[in-house]
PDB file of N, CA and C in Angstrom:
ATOM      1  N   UNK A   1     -12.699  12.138   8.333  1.00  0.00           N
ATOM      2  CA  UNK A   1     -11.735  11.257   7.702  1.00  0.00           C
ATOM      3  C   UNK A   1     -10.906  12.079   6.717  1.00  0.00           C
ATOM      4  N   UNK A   2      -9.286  12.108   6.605  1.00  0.00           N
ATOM      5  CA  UNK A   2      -8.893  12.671   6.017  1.00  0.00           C
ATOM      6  C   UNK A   2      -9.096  12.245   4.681  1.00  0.00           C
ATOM      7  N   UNK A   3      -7.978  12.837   3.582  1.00  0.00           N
ATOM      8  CA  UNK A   3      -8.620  12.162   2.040  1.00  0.00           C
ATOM      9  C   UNK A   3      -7.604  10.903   2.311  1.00  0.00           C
ATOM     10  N   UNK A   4      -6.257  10.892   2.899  1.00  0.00           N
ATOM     11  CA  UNK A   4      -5.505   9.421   2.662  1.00  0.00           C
ATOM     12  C   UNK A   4      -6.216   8.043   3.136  1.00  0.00           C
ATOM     13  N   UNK A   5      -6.763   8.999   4.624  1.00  0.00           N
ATOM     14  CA  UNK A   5      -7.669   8.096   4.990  1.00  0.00           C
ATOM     15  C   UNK A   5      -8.794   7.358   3.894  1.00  0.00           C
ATOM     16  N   UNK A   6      -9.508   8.491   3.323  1.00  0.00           N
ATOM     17  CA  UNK A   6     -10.285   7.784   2.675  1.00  0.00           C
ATOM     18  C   UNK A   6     -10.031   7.027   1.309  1.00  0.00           C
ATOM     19  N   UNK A   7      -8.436   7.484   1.205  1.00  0.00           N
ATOM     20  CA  UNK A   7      -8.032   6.548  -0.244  1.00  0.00           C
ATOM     21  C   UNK A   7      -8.063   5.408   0.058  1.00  0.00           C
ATOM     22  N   UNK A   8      -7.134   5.699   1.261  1.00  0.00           N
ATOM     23  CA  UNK A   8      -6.590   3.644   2.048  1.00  0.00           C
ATOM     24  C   UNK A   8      -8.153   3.165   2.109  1.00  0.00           C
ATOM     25  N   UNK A   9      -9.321   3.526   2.737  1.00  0.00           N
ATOM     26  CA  UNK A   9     -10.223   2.739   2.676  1.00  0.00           C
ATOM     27  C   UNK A   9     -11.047   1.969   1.222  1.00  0.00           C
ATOM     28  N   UNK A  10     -11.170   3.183   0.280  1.00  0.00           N
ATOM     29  CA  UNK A  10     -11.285   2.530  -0.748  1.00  0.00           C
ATOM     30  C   UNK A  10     -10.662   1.149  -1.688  1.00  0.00           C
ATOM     31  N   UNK A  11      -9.355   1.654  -1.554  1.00  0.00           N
ATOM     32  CA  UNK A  11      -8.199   0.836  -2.033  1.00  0.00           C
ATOM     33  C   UNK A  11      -8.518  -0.759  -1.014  1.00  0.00           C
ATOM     34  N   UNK A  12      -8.365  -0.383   0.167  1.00  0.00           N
ATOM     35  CA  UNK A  12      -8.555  -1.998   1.334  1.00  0.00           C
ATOM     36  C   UNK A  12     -10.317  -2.309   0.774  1.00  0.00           C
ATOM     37  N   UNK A  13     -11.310  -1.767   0.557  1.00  0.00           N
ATOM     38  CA  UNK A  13     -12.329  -2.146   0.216  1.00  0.00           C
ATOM     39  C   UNK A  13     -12.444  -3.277  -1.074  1.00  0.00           C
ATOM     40  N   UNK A  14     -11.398  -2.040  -2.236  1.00  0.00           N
ATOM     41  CA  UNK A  14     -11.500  -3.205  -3.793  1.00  0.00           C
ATOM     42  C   UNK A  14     -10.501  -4.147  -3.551  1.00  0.00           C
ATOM     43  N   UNK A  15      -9.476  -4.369  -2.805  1.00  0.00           N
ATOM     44  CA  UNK A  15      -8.790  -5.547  -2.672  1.00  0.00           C
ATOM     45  C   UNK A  15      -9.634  -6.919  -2.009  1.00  0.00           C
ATOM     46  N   UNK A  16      -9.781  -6.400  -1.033  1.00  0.00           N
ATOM     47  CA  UNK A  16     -11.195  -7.217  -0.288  1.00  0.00           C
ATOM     48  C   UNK A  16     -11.910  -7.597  -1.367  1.00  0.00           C
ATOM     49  N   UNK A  17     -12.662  -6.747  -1.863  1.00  0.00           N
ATOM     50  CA  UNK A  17     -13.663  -7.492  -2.794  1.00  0.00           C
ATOM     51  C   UNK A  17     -12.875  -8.907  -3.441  1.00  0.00           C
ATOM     52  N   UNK A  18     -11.872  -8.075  -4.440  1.00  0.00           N
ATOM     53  CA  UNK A  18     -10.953  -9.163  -4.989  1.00  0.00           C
ATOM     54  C   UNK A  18     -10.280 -10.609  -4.678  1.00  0.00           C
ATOM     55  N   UNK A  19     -10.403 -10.626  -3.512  1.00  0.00           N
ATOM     56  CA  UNK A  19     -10.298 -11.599  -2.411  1.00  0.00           C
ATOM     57  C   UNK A  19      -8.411 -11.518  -2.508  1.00  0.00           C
ATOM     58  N   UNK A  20      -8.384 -10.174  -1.923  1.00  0.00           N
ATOM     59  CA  UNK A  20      -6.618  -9.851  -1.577  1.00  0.00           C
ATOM     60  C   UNK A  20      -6.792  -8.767  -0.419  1.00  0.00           C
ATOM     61  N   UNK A  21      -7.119  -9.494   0.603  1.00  0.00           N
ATOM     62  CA  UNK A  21      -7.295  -8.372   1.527  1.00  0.00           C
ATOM     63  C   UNK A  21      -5.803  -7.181   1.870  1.00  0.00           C
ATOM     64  N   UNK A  22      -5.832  -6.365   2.581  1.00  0.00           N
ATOM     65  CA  UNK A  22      -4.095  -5.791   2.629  1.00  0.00           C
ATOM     66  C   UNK A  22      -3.606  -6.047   4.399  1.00  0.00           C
ATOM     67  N   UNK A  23      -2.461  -6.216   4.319  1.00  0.00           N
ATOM     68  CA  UNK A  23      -2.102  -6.452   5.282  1.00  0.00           C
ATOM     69  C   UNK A  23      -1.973  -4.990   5.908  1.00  0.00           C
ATOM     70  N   UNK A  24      -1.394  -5.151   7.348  1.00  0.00           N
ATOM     71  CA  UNK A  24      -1.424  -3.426   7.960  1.00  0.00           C
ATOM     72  C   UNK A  24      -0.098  -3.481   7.215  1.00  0.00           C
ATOM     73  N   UNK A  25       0.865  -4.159   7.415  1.00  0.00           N
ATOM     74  CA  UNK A  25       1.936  -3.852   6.262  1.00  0.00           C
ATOM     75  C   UNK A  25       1.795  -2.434   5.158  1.00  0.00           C
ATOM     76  N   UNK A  26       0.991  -3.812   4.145  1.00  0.00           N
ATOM     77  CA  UNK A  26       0.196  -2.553   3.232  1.00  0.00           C
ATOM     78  C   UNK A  26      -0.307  -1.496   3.454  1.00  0.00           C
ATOM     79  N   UNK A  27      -1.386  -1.720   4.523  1.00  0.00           N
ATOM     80  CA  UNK A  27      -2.075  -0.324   4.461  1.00  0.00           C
ATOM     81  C   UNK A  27      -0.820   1.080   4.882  1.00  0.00           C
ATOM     82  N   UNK A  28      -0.288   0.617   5.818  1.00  0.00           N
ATOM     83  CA  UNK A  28       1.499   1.513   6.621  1.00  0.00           C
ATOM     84  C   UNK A  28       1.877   1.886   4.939  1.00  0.00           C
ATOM     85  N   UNK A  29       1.987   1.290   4.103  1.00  0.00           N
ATOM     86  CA  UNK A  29       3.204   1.572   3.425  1.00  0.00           C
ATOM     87  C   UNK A  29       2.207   2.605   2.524  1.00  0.00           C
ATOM     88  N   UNK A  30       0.833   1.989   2.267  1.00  0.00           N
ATOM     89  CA  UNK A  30       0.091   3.109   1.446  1.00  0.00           C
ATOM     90  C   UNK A  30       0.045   4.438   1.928  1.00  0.00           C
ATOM     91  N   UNK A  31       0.325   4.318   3.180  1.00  0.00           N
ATOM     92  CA  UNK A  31      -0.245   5.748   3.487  1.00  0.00           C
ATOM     93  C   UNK A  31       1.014   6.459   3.846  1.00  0.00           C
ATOM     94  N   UNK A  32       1.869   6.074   4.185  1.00  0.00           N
ATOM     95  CA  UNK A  32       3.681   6.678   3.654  1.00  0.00           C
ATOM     96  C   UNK A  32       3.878   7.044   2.462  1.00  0.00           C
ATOM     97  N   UNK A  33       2.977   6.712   1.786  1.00  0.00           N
ATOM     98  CA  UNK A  33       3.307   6.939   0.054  1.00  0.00           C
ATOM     99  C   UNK A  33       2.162   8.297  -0.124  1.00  0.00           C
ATOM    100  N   UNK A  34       0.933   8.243   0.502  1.00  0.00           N
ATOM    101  CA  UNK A  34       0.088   9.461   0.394  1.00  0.00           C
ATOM    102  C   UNK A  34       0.625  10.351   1.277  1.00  0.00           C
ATOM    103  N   UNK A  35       1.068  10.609   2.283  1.00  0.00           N
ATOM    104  CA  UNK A  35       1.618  11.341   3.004  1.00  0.00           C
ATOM    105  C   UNK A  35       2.847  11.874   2.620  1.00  0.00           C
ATOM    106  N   UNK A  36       3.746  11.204   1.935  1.00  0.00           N
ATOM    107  CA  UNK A  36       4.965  11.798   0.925  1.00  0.00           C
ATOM    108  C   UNK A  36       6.192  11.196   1.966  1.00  0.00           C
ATOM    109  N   UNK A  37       5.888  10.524   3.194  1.00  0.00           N
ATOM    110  CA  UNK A  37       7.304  10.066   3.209  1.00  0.00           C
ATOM    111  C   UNK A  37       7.889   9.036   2.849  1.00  0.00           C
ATOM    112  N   UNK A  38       7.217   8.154   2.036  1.00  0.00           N
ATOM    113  CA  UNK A  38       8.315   7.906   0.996  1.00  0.00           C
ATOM    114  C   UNK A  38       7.637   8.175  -0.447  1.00  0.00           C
ATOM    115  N   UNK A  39       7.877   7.530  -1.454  1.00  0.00           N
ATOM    116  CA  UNK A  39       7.158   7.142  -3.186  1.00  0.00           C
ATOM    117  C   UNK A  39       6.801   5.919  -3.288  1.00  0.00           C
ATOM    118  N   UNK A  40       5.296   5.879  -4.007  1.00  0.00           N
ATOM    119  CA  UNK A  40       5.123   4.708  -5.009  1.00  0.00           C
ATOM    120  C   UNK A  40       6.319   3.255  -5.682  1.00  0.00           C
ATOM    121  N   UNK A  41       7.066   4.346  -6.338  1.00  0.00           N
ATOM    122  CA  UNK A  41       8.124   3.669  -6.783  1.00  0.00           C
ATOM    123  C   UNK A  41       9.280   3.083  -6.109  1.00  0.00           C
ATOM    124  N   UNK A  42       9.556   3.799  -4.982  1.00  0.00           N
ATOM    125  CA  UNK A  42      10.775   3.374  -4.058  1.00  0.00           C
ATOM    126  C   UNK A  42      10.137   2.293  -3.166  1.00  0.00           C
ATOM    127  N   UNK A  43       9.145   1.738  -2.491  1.00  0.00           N
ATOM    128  CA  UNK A  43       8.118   1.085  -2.201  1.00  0.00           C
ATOM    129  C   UNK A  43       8.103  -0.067  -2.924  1.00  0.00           C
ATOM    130  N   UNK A  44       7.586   0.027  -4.467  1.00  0.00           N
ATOM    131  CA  UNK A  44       7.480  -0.959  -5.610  1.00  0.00           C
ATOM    132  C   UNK A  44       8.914  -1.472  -4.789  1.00  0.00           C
ATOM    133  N   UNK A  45       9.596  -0.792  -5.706  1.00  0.00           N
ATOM    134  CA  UNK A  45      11.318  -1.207  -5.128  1.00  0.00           C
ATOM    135  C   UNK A  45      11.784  -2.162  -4.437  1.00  0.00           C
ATOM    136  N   UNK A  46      11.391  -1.947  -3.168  1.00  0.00           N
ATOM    137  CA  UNK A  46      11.555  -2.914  -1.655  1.00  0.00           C
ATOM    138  C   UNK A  46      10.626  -3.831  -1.894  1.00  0.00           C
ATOM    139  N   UNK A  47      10.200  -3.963  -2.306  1.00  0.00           N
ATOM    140  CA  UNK A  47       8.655  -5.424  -2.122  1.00  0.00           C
ATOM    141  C   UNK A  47       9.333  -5.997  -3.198  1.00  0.00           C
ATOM    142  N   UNK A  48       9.947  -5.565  -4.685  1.00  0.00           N
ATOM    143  CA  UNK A  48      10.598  -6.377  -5.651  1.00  0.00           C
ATOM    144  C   UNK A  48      11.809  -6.941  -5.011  1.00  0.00           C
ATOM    145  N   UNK A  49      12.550  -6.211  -4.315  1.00  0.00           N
ATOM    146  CA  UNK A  49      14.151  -6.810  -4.133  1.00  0.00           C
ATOM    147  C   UNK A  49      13.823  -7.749  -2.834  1.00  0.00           C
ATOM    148  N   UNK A  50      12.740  -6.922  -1.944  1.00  0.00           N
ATOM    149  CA  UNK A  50      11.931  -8.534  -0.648  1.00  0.00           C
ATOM    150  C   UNK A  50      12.176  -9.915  -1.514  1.00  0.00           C
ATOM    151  N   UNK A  51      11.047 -10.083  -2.267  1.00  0.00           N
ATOM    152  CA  UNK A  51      10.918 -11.461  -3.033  1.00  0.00           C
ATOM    153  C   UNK A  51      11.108 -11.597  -4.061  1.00  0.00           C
ATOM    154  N   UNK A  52      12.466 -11.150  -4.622  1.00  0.00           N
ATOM    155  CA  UNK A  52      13.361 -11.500  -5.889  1.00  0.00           C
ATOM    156  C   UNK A  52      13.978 -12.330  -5.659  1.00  0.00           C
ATOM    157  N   UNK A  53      14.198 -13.707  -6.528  1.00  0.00           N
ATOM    158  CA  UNK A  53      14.995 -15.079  -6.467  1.00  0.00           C
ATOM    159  C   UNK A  53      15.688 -15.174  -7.143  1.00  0.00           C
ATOM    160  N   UNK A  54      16.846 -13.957  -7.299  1.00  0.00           N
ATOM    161  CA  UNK A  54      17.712 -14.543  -7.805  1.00  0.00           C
ATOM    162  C   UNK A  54      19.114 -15.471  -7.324  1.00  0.00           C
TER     163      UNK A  54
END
């Protein structure tokens, strides 16, 4: 298992617990963000301007 691999699993594990499982959505976008093609922040980004009401 690589390490992104094993981030995404951790990360899908404590959401689960939390009762927020991740969608493959999520998991796709986490691991675009560990892999470097895209950022954290540019990511944040798109999911804010997705479901912004203004």
């Amino acid at each position: 298992m690589s390490e992104a691999e094993c981030i995404l699993a951790n990360v899908c594990a404590t959401m689960k617990m939390e009762g927020m499982p991740l969608t493959d959505e999520d998991k796709n976008r986490i691991l675009n963000c560990l892999s470097g093609k895209s950022t954290f922040d540019n990511e944040i980004k798109k999911i804010i301007e997705k479901y912004d009401r203004k």
